[in-house]
Protein backbone atom coordinates (compact mmCIF):
# COMPACT_ATOMS: atom_id res chain seq x y z
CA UNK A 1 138.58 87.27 123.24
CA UNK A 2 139.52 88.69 119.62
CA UNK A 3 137.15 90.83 118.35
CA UNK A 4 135.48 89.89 114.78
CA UNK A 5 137.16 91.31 111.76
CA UNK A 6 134.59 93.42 109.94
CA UNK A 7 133.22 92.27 106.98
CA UNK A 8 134.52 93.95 103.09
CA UNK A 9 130.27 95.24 102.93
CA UNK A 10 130.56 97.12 99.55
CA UNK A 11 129.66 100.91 99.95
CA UNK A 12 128.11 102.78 96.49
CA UNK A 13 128.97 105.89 96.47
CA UNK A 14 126.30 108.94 95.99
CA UNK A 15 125.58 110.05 92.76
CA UNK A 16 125.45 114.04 91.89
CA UNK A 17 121.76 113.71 91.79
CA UNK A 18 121.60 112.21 95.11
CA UNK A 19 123.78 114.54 97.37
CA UNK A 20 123.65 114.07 101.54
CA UNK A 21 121.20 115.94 103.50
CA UNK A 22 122.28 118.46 104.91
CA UNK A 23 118.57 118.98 107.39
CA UNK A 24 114.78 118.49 107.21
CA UNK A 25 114.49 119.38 103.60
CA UNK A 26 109.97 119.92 103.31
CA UNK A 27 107.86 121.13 100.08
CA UNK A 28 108.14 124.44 100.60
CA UNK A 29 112.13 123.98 99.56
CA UNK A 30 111.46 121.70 96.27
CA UNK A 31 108.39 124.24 95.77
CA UNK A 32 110.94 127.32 96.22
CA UNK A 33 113.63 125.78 93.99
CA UNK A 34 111.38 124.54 90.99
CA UNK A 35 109.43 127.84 91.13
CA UNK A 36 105.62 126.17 91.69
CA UNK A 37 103.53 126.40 94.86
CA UNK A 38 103.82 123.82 97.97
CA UNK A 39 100.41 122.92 96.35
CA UNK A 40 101.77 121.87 93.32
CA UNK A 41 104.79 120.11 94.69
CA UNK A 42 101.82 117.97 96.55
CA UNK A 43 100.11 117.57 93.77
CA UNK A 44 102.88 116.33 91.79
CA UNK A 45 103.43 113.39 94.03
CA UNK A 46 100.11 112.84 94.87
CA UNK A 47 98.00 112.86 91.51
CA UNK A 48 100.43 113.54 88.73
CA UNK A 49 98.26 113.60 85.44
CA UNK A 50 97.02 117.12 87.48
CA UNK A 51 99.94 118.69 86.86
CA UNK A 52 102.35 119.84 83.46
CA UNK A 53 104.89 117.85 82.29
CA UNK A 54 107.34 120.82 82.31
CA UNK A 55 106.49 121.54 86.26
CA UNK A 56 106.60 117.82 86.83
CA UNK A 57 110.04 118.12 85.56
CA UNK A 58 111.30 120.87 87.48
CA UNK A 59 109.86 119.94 91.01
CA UNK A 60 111.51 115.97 89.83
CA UNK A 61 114.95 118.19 89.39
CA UNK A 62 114.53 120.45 92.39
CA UNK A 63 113.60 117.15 94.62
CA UNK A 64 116.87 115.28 93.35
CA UNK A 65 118.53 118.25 93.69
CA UNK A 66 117.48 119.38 97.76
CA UNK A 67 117.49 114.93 98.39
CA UNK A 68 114.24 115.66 99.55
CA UNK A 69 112.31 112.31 100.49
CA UNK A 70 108.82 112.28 100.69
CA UNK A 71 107.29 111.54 104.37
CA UNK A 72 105.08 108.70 103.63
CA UNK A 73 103.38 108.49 107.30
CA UNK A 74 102.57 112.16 106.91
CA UNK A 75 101.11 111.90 103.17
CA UNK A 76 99.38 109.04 104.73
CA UNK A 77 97.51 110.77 107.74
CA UNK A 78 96.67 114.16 104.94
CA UNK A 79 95.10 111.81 102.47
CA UNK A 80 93.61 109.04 104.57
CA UNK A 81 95.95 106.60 102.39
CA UNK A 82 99.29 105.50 101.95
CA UNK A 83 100.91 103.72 99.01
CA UNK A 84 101.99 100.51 101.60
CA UNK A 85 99.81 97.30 101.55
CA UNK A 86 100.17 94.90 104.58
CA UNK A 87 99.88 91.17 104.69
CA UNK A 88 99.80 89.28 108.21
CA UNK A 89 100.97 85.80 107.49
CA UNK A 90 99.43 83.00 109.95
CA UNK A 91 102.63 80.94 109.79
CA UNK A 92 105.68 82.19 108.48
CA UNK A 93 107.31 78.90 108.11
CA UNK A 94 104.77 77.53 105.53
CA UNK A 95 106.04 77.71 102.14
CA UNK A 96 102.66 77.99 100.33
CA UNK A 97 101.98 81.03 102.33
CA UNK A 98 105.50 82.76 101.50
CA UNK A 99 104.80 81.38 97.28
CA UNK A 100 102.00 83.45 97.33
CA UNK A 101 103.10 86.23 99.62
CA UNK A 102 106.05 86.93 96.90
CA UNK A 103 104.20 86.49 94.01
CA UNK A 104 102.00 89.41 95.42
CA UNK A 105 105.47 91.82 96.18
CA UNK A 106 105.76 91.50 92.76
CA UNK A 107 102.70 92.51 91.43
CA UNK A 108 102.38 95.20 93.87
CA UNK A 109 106.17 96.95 93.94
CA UNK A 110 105.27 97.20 90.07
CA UNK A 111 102.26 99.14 90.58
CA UNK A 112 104.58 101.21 92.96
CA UNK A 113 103.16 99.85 96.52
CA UNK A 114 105.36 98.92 99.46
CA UNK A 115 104.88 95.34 100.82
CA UNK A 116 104.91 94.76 104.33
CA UNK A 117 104.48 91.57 105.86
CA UNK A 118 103.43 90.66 109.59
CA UNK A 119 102.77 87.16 111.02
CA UNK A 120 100.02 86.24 113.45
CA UNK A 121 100.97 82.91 114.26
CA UNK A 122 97.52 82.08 114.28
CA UNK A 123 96.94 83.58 117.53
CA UNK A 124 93.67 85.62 118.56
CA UNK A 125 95.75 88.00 120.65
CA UNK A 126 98.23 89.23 117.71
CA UNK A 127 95.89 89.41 114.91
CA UNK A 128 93.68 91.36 116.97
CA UNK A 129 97.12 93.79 118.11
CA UNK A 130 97.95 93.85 114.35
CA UNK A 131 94.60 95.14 113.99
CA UNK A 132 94.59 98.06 116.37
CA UNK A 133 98.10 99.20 114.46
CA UNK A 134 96.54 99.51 110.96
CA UNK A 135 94.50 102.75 112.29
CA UNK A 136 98.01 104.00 112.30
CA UNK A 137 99.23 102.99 109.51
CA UNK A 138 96.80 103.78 107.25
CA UNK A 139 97.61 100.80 104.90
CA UNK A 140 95.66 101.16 100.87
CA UNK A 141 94.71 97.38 101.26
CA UNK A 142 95.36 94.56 103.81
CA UNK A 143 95.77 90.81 102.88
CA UNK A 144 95.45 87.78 105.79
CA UNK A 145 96.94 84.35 104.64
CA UNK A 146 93.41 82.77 106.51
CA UNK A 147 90.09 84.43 107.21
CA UNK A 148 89.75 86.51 110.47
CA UNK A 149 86.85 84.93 113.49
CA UNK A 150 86.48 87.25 116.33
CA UNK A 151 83.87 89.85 114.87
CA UNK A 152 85.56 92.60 116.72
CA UNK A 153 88.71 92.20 114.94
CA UNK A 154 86.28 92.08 111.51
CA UNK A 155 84.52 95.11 112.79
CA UNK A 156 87.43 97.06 113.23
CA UNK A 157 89.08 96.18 109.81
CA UNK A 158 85.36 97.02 108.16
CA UNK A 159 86.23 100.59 110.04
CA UNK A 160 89.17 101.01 108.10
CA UNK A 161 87.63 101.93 105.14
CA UNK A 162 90.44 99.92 102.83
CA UNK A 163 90.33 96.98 100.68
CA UNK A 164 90.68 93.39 102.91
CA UNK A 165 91.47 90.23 101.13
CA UNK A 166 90.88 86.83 103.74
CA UNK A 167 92.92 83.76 101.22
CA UNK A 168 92.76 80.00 101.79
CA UNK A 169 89.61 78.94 103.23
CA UNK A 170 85.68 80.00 101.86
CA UNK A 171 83.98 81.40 104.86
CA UNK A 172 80.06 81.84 103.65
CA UNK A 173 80.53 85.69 105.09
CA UNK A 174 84.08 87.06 103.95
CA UNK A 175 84.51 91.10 105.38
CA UNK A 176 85.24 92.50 102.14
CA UNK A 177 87.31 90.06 99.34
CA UNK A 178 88.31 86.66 99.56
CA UNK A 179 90.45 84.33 97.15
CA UNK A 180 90.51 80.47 98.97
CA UNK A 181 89.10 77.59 98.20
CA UNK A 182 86.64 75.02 100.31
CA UNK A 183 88.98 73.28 102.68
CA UNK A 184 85.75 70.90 103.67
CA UNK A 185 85.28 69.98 100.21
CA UNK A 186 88.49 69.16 99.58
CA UNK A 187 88.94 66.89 102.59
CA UNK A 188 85.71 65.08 101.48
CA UNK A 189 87.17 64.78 97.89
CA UNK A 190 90.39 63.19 99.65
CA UNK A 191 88.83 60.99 101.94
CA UNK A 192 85.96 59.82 99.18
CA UNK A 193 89.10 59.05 96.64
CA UNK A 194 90.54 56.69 99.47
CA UNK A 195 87.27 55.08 99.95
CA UNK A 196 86.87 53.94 96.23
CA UNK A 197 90.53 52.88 96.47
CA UNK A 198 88.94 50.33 98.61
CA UNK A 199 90.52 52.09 101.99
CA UNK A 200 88.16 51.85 105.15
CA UNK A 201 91.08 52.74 107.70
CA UNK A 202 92.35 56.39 106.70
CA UNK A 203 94.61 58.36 109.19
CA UNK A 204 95.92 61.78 108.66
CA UNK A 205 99.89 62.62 110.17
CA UNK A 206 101.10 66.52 110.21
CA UNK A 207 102.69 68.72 112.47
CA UNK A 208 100.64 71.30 114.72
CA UNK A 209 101.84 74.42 115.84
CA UNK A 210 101.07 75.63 119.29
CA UNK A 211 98.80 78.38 118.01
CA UNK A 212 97.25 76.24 114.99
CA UNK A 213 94.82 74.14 117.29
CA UNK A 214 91.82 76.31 116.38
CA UNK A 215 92.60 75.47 112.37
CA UNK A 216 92.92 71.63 113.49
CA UNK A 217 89.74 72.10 115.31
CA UNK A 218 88.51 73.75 112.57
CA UNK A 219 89.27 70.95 109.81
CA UNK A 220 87.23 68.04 111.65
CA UNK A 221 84.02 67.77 110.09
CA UNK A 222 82.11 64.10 110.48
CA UNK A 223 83.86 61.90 108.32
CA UNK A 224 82.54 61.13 104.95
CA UNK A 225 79.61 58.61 104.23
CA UNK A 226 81.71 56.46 103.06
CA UNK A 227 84.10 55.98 105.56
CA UNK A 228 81.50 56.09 108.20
């Protein structure tokens, strides 16, 4: 068998500023080169408005200079928060889910957050495994395309302590924020439009997932009055 021919994947080369690493490269080495404290090289990264624009400018110059990158799992687990904001998608094929997912990356890698997205597939058992990771993550915010039903998996978000945003339904109890709409209402609204069109016979035709039977379930309120 011939093996493939490699692709031409262009290769940038490093600028001056950005030189290889040559180790482990930790504050106390940016702190050592720009003449501050370890303290102040944290601060600097952490809360810069606490800190001088001329020692801003020399730790900026010693980091570029050592390639030093900053350890966000370990700022994380000093602080209690990280700068990365995770978003479990329910179904990753659904193109009104991945609209809105990428209209938040936007918003969010402007304000300088990392977006990481997860899917559930609308099953119990992942959400409630992508639940127990968070504690390890230490994520500033978390964002579910759907609203979350077992209370333990709502307990243990409510333990992290961070900002949780449930989207696309209206559950009369939301853990923390929640931007959806009624999904009742709006089949009533459908099925009460087809009734004044004079329709008495209505069927609905979609596609269900393995994992989406609960939502289907869900969905099936008594028909409206006046297709009763």
């Amino acid at each position: 068998m011939t093996p493939p021919r490699p692709d031409a994947v262009l290769r940038i080369p490093r600028t001056a500023q950005s030189p290889a690493p040559s180790g482990k490269v930790g504050l106390k080495d940016v702190a050592k080169l720009a003449g501050v404290a370890p303290i102040t090289v944290s601060r600097a990264l952490s809360d810069p408005a606490k800190v001088s624009a001329d020692k801003r400018g020399r730790i900026e110059a010693a980091m570029k200079a050592t390639g030093y990158q900053r350890d966000a799992m370990a700022s994380a687990l000093r602080s209690g928060r990280s700068r990365i904001v995770v978003a479990y998608q329910s179904n990753m094929l659904s193109s009104e889910f991945s609209r809105a997912l990428r209209a938040c990356a936007g918003v969010l890698e402007t304000a300088g957050y990392q977006f990481l997205i997860g899917q559930t597939g609308y099953s119990y058992e992942r959400e409630a495994a992508a639940i127990q990771s968070l504690s390890q993550l230490r994520p500033a915010a978390v964002l579910f395309t759907g609203v979350i039903e077992m209370e333990d998996n709502r307990d243990r978000l409510r333990a992290l302590g961070v900002p949780i945003l449930e989207t696309w339904a209206w559950p009369p109890d939301p853990i923390d924020m929640l931007v959806g709409f009624s999904n009742t209402d709006a089949g009533r609204m459908a099925a009460e439009h087809l009734a004044r069109q004079g329709h008495r016979r209505v069927a609905v035709i979609g596609t269900v997932q393995p994992g989406a039977v609960r939502c289907v379930t869900r969905a099936l309120p008594a028909p409206a009055p006046s297709l009763a």
